[in-house]
N, C-alpha and C. Protein backbone atom coordinates (compact mmCIF):
# COMPACT_ATOMS: atom_id res chain seq x y z
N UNK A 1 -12.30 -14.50 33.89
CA UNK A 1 -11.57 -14.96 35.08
C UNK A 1 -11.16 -16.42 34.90
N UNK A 2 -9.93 -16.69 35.27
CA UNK A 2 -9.35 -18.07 34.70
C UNK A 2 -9.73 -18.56 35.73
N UNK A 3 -10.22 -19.92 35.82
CA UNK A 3 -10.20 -21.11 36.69
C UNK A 3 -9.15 -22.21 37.05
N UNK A 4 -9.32 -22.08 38.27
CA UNK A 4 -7.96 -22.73 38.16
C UNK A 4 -8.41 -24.12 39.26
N UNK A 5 -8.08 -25.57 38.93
CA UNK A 5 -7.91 -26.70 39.75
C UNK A 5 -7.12 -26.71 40.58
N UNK A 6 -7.00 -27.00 41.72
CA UNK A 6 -5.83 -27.47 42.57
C UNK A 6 -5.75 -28.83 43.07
N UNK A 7 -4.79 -29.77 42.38
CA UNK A 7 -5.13 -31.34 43.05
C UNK A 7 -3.64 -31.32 43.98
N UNK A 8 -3.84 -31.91 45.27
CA UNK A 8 -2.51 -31.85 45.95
C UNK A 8 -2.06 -33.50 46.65
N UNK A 9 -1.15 -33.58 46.79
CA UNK A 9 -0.98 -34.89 47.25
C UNK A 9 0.81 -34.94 47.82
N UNK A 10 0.91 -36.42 47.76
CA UNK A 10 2.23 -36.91 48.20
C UNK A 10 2.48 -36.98 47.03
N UNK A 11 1.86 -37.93 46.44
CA UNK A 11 2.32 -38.38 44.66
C UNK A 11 3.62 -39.05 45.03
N UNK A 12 3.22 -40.40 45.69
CA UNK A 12 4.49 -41.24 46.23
C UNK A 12 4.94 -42.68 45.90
N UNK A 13 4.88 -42.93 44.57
CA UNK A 13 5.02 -42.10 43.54
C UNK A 13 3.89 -41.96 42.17
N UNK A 14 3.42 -40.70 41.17
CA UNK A 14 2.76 -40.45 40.77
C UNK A 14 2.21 -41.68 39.99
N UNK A 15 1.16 -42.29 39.70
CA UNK A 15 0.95 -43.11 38.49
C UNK A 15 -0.59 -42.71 37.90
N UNK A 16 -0.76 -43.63 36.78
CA UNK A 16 -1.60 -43.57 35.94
C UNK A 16 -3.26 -43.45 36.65
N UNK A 17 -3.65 -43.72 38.12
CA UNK A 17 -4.88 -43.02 38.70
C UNK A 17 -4.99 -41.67 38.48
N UNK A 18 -3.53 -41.21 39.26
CA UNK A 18 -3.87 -39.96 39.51
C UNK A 18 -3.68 -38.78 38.11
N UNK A 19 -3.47 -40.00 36.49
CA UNK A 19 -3.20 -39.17 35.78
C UNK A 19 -4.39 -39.69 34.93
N UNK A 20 -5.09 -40.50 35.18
CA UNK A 20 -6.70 -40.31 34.85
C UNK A 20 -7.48 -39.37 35.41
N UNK A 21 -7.44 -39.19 36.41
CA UNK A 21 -8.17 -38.25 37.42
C UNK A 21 -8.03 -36.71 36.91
N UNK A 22 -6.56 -36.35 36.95
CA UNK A 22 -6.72 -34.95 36.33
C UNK A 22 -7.14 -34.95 34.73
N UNK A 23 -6.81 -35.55 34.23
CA UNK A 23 -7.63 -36.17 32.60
C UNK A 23 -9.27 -35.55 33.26
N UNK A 24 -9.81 -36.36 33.72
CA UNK A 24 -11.14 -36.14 34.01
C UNK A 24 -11.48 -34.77 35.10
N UNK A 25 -10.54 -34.15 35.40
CA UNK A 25 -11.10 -32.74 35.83
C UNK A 25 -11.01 -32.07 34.73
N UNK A 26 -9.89 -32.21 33.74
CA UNK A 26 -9.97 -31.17 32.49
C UNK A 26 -10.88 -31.58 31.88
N UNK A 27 -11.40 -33.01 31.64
CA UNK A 27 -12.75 -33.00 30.45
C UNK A 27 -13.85 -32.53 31.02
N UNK A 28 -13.62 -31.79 32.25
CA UNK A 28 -15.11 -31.51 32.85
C UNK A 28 -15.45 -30.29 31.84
N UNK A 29 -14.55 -29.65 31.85
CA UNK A 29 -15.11 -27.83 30.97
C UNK A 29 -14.96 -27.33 31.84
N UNK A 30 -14.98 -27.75 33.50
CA UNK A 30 -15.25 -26.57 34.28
C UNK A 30 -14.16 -25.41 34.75
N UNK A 31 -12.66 -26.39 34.55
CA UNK A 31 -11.76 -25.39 34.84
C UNK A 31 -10.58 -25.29 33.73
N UNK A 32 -10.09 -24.78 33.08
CA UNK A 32 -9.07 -23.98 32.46
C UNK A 32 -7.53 -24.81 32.54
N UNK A 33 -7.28 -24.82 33.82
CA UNK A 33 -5.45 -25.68 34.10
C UNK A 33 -6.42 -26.58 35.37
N UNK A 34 -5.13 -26.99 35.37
CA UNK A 34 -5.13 -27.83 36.72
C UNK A 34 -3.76 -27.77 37.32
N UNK A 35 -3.41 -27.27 38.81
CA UNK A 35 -2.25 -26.76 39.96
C UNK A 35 -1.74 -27.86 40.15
N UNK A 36 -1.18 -28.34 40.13
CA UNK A 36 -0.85 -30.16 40.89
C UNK A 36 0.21 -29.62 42.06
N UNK A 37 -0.13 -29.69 43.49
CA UNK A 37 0.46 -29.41 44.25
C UNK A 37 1.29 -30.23 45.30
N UNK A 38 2.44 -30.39 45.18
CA UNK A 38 3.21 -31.54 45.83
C UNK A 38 3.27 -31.34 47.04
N UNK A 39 2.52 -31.88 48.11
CA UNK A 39 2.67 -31.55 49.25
C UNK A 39 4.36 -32.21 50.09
N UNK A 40 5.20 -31.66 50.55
CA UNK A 40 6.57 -32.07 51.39
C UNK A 40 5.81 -33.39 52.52
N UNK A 41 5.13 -32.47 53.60
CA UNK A 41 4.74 -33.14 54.21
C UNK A 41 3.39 -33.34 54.76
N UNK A 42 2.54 -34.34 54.55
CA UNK A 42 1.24 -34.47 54.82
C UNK A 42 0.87 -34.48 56.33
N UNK A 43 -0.13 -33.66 56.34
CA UNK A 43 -0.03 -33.74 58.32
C UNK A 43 -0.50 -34.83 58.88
N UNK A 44 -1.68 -35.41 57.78
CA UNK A 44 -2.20 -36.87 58.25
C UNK A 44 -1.34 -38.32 57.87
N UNK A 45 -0.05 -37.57 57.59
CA UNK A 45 0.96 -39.20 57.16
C UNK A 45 1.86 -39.02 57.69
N UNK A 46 2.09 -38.59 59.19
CA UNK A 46 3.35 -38.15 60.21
C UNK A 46 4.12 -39.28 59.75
N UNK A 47 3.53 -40.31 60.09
CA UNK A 47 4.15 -41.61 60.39
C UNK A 47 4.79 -42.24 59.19
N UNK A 48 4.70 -42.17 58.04
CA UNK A 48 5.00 -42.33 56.73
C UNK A 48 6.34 -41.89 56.77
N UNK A 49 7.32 -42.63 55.86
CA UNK A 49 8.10 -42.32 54.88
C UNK A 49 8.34 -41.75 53.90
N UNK A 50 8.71 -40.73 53.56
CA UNK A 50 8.41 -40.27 52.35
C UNK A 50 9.50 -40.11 51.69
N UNK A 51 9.67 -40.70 50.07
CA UNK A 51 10.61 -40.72 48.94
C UNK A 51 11.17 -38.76 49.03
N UNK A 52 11.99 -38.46 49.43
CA UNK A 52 12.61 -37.34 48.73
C UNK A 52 11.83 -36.32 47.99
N UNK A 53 11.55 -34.94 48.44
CA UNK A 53 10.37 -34.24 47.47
C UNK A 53 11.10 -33.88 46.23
N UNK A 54 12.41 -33.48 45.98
CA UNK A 54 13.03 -33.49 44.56
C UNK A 54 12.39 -34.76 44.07
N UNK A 55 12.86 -35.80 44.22
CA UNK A 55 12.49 -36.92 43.39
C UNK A 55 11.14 -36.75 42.74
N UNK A 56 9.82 -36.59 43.89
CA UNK A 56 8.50 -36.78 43.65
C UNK A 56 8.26 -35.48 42.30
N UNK A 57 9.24 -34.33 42.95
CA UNK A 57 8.90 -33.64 42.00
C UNK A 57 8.96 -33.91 40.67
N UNK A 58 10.40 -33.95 40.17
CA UNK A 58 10.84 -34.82 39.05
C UNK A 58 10.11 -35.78 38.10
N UNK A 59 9.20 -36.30 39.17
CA UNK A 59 8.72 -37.69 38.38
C UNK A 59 7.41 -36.74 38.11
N UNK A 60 6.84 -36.28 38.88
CA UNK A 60 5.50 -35.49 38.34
C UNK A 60 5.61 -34.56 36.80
N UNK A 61 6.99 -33.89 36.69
CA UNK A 61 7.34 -33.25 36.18
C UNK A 61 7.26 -33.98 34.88
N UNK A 62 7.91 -34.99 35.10
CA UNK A 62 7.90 -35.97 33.64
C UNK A 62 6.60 -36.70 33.13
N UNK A 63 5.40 -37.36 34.57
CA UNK A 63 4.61 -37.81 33.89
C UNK A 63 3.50 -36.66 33.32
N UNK A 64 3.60 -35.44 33.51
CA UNK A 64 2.74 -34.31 33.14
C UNK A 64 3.09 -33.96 32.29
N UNK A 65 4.73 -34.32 31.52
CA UNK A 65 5.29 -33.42 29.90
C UNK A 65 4.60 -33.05 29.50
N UNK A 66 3.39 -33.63 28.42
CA UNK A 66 2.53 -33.45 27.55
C UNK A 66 1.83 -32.65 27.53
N UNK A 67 0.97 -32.49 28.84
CA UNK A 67 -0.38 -31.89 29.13
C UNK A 67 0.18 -30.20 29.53
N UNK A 68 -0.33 -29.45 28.57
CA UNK A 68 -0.22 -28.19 28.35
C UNK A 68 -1.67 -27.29 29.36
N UNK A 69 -2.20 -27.82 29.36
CA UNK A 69 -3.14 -27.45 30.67
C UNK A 69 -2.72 -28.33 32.22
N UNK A 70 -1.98 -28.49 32.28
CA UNK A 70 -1.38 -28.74 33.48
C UNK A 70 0.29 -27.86 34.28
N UNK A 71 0.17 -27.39 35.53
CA UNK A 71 1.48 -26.63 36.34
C UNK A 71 1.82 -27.62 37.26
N UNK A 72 2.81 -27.78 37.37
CA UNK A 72 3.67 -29.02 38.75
C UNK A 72 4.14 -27.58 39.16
N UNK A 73 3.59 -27.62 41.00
CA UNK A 73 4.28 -26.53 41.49
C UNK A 73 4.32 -27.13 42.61
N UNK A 74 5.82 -26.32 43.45
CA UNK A 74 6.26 -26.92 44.53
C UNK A 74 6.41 -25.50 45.61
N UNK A 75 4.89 -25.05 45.73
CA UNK A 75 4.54 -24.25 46.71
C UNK A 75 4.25 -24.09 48.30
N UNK A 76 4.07 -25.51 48.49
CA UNK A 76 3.99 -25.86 49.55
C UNK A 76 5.30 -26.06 50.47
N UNK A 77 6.66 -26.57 49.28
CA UNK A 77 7.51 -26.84 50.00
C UNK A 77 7.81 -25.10 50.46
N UNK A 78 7.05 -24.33 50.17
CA UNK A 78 8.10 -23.00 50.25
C UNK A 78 7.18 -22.58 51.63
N UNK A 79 6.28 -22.65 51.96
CA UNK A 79 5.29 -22.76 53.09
C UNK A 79 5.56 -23.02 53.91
N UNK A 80 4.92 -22.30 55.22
CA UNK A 80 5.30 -23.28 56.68
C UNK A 80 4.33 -24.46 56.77
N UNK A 81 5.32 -24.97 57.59
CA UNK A 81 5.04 -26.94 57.98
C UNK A 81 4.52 -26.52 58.96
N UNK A 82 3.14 -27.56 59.14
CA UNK A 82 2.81 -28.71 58.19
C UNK A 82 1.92 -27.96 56.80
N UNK A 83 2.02 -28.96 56.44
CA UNK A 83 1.45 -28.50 55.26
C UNK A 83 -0.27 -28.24 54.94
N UNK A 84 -1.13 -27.18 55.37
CA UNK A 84 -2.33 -27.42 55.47
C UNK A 84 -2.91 -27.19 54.03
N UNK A 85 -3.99 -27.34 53.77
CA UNK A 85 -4.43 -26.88 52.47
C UNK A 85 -4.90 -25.48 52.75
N UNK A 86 -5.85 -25.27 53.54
CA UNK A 86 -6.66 -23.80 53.91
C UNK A 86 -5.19 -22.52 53.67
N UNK A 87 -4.54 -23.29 53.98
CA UNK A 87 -2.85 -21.97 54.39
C UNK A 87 -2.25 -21.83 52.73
N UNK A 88 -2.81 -22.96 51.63
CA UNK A 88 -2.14 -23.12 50.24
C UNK A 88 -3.14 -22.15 49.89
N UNK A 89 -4.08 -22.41 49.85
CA UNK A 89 -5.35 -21.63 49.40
C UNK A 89 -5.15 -19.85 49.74
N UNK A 90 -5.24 -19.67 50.58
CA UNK A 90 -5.22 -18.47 51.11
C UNK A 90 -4.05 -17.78 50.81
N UNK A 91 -2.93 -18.75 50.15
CA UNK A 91 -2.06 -17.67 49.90
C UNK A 91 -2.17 -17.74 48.35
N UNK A 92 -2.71 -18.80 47.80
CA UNK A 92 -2.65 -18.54 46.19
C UNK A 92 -3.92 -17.64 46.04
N UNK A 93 -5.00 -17.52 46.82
CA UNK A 93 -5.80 -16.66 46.34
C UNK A 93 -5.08 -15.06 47.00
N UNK A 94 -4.58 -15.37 47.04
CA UNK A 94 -3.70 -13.55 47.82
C UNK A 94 -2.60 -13.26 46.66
N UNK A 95 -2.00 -14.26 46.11
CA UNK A 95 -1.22 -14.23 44.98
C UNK A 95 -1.77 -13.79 44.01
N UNK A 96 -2.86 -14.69 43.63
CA UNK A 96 -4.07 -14.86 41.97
C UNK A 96 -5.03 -14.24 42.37
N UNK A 97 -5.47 -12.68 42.68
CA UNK A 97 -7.06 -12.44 43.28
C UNK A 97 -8.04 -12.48 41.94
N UNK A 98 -7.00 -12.59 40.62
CA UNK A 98 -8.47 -13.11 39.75
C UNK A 98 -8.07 -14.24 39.06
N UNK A 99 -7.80 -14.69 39.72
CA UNK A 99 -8.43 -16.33 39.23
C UNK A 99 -9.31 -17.15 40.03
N UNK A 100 -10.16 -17.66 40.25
CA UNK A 100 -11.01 -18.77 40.92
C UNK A 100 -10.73 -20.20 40.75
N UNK A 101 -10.50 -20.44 42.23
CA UNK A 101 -10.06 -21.76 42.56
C UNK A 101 -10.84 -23.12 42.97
N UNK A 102 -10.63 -23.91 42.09
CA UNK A 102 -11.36 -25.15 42.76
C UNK A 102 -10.76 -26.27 43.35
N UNK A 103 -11.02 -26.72 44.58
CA UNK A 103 -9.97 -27.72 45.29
C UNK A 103 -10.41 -29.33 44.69
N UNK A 104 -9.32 -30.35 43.73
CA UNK A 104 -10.31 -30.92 42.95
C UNK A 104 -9.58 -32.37 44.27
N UNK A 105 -10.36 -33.26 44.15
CA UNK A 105 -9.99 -34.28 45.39
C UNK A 105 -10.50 -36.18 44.87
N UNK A 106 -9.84 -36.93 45.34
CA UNK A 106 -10.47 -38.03 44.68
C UNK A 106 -11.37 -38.33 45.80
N UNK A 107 -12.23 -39.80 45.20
CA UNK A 107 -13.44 -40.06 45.76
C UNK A 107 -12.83 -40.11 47.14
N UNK A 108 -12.00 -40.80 47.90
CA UNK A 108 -11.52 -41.10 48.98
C UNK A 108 -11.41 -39.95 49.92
N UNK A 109 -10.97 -38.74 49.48
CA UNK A 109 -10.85 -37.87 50.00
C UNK A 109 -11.49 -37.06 50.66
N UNK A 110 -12.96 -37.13 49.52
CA UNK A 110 -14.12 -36.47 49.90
C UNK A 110 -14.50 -37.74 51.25
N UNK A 111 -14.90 -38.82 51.41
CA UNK A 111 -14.86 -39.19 52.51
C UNK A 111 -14.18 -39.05 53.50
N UNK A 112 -13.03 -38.54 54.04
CA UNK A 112 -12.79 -37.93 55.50
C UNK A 112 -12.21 -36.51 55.22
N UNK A 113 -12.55 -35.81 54.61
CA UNK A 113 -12.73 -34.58 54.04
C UNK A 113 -13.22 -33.54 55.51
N UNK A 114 -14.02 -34.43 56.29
CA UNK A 114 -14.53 -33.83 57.44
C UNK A 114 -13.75 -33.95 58.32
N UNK A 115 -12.30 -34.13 58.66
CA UNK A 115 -11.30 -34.11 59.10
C UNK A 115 -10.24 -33.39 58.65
N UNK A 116 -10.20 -32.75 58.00
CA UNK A 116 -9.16 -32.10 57.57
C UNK A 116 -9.34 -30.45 58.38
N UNK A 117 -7.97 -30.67 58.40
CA UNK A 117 -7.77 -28.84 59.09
C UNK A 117 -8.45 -27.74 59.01
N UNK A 118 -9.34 -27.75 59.83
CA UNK A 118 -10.69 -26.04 59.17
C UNK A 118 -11.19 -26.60 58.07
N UNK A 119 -11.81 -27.49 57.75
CA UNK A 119 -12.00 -28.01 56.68
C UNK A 119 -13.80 -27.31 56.33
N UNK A 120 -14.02 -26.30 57.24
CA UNK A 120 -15.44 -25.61 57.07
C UNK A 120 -15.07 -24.04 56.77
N UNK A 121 -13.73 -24.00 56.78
CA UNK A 121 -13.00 -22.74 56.10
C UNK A 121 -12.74 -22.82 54.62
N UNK A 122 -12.24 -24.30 54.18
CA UNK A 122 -12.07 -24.44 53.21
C UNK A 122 -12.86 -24.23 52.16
N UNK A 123 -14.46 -25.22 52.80
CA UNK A 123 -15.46 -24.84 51.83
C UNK A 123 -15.73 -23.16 51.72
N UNK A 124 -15.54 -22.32 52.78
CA UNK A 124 -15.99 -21.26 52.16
C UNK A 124 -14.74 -20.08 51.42
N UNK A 125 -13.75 -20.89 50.83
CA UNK A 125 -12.76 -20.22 49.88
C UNK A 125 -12.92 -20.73 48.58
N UNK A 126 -13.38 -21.98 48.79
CA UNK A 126 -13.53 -22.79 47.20
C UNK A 126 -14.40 -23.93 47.17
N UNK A 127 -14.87 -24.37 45.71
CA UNK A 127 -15.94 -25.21 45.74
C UNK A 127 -14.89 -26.81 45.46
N UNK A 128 -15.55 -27.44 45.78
CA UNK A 128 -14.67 -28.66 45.47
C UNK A 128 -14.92 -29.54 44.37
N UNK A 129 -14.18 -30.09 43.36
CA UNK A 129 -14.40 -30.58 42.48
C UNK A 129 -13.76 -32.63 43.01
N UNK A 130 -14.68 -33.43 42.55
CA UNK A 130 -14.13 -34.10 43.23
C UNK A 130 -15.10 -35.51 41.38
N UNK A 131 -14.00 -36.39 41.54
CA UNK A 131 -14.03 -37.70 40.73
C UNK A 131 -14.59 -38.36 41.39
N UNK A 132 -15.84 -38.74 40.48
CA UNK A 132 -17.11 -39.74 41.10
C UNK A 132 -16.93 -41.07 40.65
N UNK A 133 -16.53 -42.32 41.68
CA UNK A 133 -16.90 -43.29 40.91
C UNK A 133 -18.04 -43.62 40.51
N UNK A 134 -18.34 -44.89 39.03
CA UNK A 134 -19.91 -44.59 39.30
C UNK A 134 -20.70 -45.32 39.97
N UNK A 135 -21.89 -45.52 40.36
CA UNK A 135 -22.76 -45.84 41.48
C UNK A 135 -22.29 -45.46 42.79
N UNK A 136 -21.02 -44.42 42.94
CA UNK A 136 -20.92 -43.95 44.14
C UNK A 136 -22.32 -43.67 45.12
N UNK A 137 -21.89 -43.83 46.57
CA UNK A 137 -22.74 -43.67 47.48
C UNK A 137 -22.08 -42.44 48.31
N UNK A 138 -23.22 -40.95 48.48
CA UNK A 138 -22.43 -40.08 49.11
C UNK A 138 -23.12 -39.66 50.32
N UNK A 139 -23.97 -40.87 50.90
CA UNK A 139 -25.23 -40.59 51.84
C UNK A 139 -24.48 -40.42 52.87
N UNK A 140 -23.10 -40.70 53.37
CA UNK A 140 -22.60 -40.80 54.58
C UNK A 140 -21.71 -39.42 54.56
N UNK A 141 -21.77 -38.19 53.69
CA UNK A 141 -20.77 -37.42 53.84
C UNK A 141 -21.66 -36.27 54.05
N UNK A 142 -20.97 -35.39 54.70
CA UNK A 142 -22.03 -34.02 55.44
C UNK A 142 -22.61 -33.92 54.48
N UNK A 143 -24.06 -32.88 54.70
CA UNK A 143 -24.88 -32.27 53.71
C UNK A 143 -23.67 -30.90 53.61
N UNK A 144 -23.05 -30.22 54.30
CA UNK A 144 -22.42 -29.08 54.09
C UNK A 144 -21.34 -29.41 52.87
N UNK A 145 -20.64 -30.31 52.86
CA UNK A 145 -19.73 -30.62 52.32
C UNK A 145 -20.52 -30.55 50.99
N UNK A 146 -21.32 -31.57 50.59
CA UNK A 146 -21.64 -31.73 49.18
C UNK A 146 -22.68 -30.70 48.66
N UNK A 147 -22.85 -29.86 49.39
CA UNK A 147 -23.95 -28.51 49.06
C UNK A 147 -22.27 -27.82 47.92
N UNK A 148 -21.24 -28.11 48.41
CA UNK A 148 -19.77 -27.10 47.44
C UNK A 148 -19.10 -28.61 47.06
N UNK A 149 -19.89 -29.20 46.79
CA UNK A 149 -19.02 -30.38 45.46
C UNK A 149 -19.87 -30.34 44.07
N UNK A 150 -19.14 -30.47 43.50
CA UNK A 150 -18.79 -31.42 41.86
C UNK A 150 -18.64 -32.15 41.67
N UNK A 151 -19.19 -33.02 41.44
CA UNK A 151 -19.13 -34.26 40.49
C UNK A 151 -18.53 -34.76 39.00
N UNK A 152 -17.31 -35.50 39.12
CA UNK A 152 -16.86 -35.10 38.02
C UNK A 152 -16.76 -36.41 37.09
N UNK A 153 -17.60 -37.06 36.16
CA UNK A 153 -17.46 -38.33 35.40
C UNK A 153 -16.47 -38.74 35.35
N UNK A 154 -15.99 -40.28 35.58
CA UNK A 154 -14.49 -40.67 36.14
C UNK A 154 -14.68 -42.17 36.25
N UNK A 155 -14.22 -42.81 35.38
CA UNK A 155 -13.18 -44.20 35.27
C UNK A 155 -12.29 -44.23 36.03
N UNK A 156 -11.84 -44.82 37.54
CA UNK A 156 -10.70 -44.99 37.95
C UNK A 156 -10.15 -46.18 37.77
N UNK A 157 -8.93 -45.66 37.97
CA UNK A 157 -7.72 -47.13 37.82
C UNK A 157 -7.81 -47.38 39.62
N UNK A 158 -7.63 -48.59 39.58
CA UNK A 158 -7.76 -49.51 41.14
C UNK A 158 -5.86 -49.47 41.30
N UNK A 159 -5.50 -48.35 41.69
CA UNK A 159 -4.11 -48.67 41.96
C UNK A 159 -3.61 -47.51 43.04
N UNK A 160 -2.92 -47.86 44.23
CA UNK A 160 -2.03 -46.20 44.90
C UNK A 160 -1.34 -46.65 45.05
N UNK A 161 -0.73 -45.65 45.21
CA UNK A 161 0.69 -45.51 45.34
C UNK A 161 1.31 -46.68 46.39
N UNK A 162 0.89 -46.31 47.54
CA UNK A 162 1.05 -47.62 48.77
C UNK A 162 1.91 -48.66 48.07
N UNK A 163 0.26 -49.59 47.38
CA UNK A 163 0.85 -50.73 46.76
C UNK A 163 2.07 -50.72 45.71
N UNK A 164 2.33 -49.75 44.98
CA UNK A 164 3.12 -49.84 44.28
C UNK A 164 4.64 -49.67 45.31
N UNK A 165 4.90 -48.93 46.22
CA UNK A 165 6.07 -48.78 46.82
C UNK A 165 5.82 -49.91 47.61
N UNK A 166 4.87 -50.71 47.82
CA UNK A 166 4.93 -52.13 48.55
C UNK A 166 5.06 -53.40 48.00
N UNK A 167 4.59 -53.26 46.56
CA UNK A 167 4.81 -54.86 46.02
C UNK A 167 5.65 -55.34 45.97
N UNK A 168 6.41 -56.05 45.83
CA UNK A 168 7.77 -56.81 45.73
C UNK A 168 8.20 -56.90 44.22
N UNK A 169 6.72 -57.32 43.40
CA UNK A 169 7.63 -57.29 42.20
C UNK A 169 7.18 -56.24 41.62
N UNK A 170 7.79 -56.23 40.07
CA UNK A 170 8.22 -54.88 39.52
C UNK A 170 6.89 -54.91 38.50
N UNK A 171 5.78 -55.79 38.43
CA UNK A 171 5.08 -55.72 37.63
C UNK A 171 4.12 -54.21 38.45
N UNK A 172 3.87 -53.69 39.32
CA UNK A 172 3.23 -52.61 39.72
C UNK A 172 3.90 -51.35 39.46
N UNK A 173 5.20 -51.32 38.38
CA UNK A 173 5.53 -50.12 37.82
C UNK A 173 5.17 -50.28 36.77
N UNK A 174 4.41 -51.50 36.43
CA UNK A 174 3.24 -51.24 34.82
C UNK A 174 2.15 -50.22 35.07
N UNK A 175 1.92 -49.58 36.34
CA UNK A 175 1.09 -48.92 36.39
C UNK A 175 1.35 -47.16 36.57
N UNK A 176 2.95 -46.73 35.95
CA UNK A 176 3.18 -45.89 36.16
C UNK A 176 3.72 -45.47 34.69
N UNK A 177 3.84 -44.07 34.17
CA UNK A 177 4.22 -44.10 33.05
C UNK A 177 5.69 -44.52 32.44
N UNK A 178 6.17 -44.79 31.55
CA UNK A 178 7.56 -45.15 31.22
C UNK A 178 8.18 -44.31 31.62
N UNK A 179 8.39 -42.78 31.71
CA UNK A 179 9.43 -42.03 32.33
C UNK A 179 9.39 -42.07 33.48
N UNK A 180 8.47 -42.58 34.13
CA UNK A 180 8.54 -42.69 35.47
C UNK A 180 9.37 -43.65 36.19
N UNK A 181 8.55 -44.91 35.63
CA UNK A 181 9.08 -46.72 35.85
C UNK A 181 10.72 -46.23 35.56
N UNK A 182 11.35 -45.27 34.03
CA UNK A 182 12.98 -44.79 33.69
C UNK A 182 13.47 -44.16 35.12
N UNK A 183 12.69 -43.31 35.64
CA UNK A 183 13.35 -42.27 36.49
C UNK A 183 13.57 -43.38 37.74
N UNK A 184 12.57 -44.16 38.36
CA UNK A 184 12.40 -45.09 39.54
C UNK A 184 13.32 -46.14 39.62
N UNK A 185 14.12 -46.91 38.68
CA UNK A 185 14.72 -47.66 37.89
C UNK A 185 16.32 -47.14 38.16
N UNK A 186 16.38 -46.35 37.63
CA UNK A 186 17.62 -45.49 37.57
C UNK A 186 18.34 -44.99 38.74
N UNK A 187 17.12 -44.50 39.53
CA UNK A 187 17.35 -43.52 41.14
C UNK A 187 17.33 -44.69 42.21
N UNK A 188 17.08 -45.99 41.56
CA UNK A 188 16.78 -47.00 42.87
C UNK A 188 15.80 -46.87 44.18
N UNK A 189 14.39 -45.92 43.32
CA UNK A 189 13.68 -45.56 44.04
C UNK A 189 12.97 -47.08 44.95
N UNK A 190 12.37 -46.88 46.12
CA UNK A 190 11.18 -48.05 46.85
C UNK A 190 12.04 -48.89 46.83
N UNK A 191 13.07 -49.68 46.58
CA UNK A 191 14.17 -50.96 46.87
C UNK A 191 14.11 -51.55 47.67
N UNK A 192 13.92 -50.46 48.80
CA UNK A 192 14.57 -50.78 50.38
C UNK A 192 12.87 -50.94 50.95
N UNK A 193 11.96 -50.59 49.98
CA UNK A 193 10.56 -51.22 51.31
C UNK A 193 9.97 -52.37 50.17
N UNK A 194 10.90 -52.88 49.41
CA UNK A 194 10.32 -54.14 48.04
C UNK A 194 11.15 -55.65 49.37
C-alpha cells in the first residue's frame, strides 16, 4: 500500500522552507511521494490577498522540477470553497482507497491545529506527520493531537512567505529558488505590496 504525504498551503510564494521541509518528510522513510496541495483559498486568511492560483501554481511547479517523489496538484481548486482539509481528505481517500495518507504540517501548524475545521475528524482519517524543530516544546498542544503525530528530524530555514512578499528589497528572493526569483521577476509578481 503506497503512502502518500499531503502538505497543503498558500505557497505565497513557494521558497526554500517549505522545500526543506518536504526534503525532510521524504528522508523520513515513512512515506513514498509527497501531494503538495495548493490551497485557492485558505479559510483562516479571508482577509489576505492572494497572488493568482495559476501563478502559485506555476512557481510550485518549477521549484519541485527535480524531485521525482513529489505531485503539485491543484485539487482543491476543483473543490467547493472554502477550502477545508477534512473535505481534501475524504475525497482523496474515496479516490485512492489503497493508498494511506499522512497529513504532513510544519511546526506552526501543529500549534493551532486545534482550530482547524473538525480538526478531531481529521485525526481520525490520518496520522499527522509534522517537522520538529529541535528542542521543540509540545507541552502546550492536546494530548489527542500528538497521540497521531510524527515527528519528523528537520533543520528549518527562518523565512515565510509574508516576509518575502513584504520586504522592500529584493534580497528576500535569495530565499527562493532561481526559477522562481525568474518566474517572480518576469510576471512582476509582490511589486505593488514592496
Amino acid at each position: 500500500m503506497k503512502r502518500i504525504g499531503l502538505f497543503g498551503g498558500s505557497f505565497d510564494p513557494v521558497h526554500h522552507g517549505h522545500i526543506e521541509a518536504v526534503e525532510s518528510f521524504l528522508n523520513s522513510d515513512l512515506i513514498d511521494e509527497i501531494w503538495i496541495l495548493l490551497t485557492p483559498d485558505p479559510p483562516h486568511k479571508t482577509d489576505q490577498k492572494k497572488t493568482d492560483f495559476e501563478h502559485r501554481f506555476t512557481m510550485l511547479k518549477l521549484a519541485f522540477q527535480e524531485s521525482e517523489s513529489t505531485k503539485i496538484s491543484d485539487i482543491e481548486n476543483e473543490l467547493p470553497k472554502p477550502s477545508y482539509t477534512l473535505r481534501t481528505i475524504h475525497h482523496l481517500k474515496e479516490k485512492y482507497p489503497e493508498y494511506t495518507f499522512f497529513l504532513c504540517l510544519g511546526e506552526d501548524s501543529l500549534q493551532t491545529f486545534h482550530k482547524w475545521h473538525k480538526y478531531d475528524e481529521i485525526l481520525k482519517e490520518c496520522t499527522l506527520m509534522v517537522v520538529d524543530r529541535p528542542g521543540s516544546d509540545h507541552s502546550d498542544v492536546n494530548s489527542n493531537i500528538l497521540e497521531k503525530t510524527i515527528f519528523v528530524d528537520h533543520k528549518p530555514v527562518d523565512i515565510s512567505s509574508t516576509e518575502i512578499r513584504q520586504t522592500s528589497d529584493s534580497s528576500s528572493l535569495d530565499n527562493l529558488p532561481d526559477e522562481v526569483q525568474n518566474y517572480i521577476q518576469k510576471n512582476n509578481l509582490y511589486t505593488d505590496s514592496r
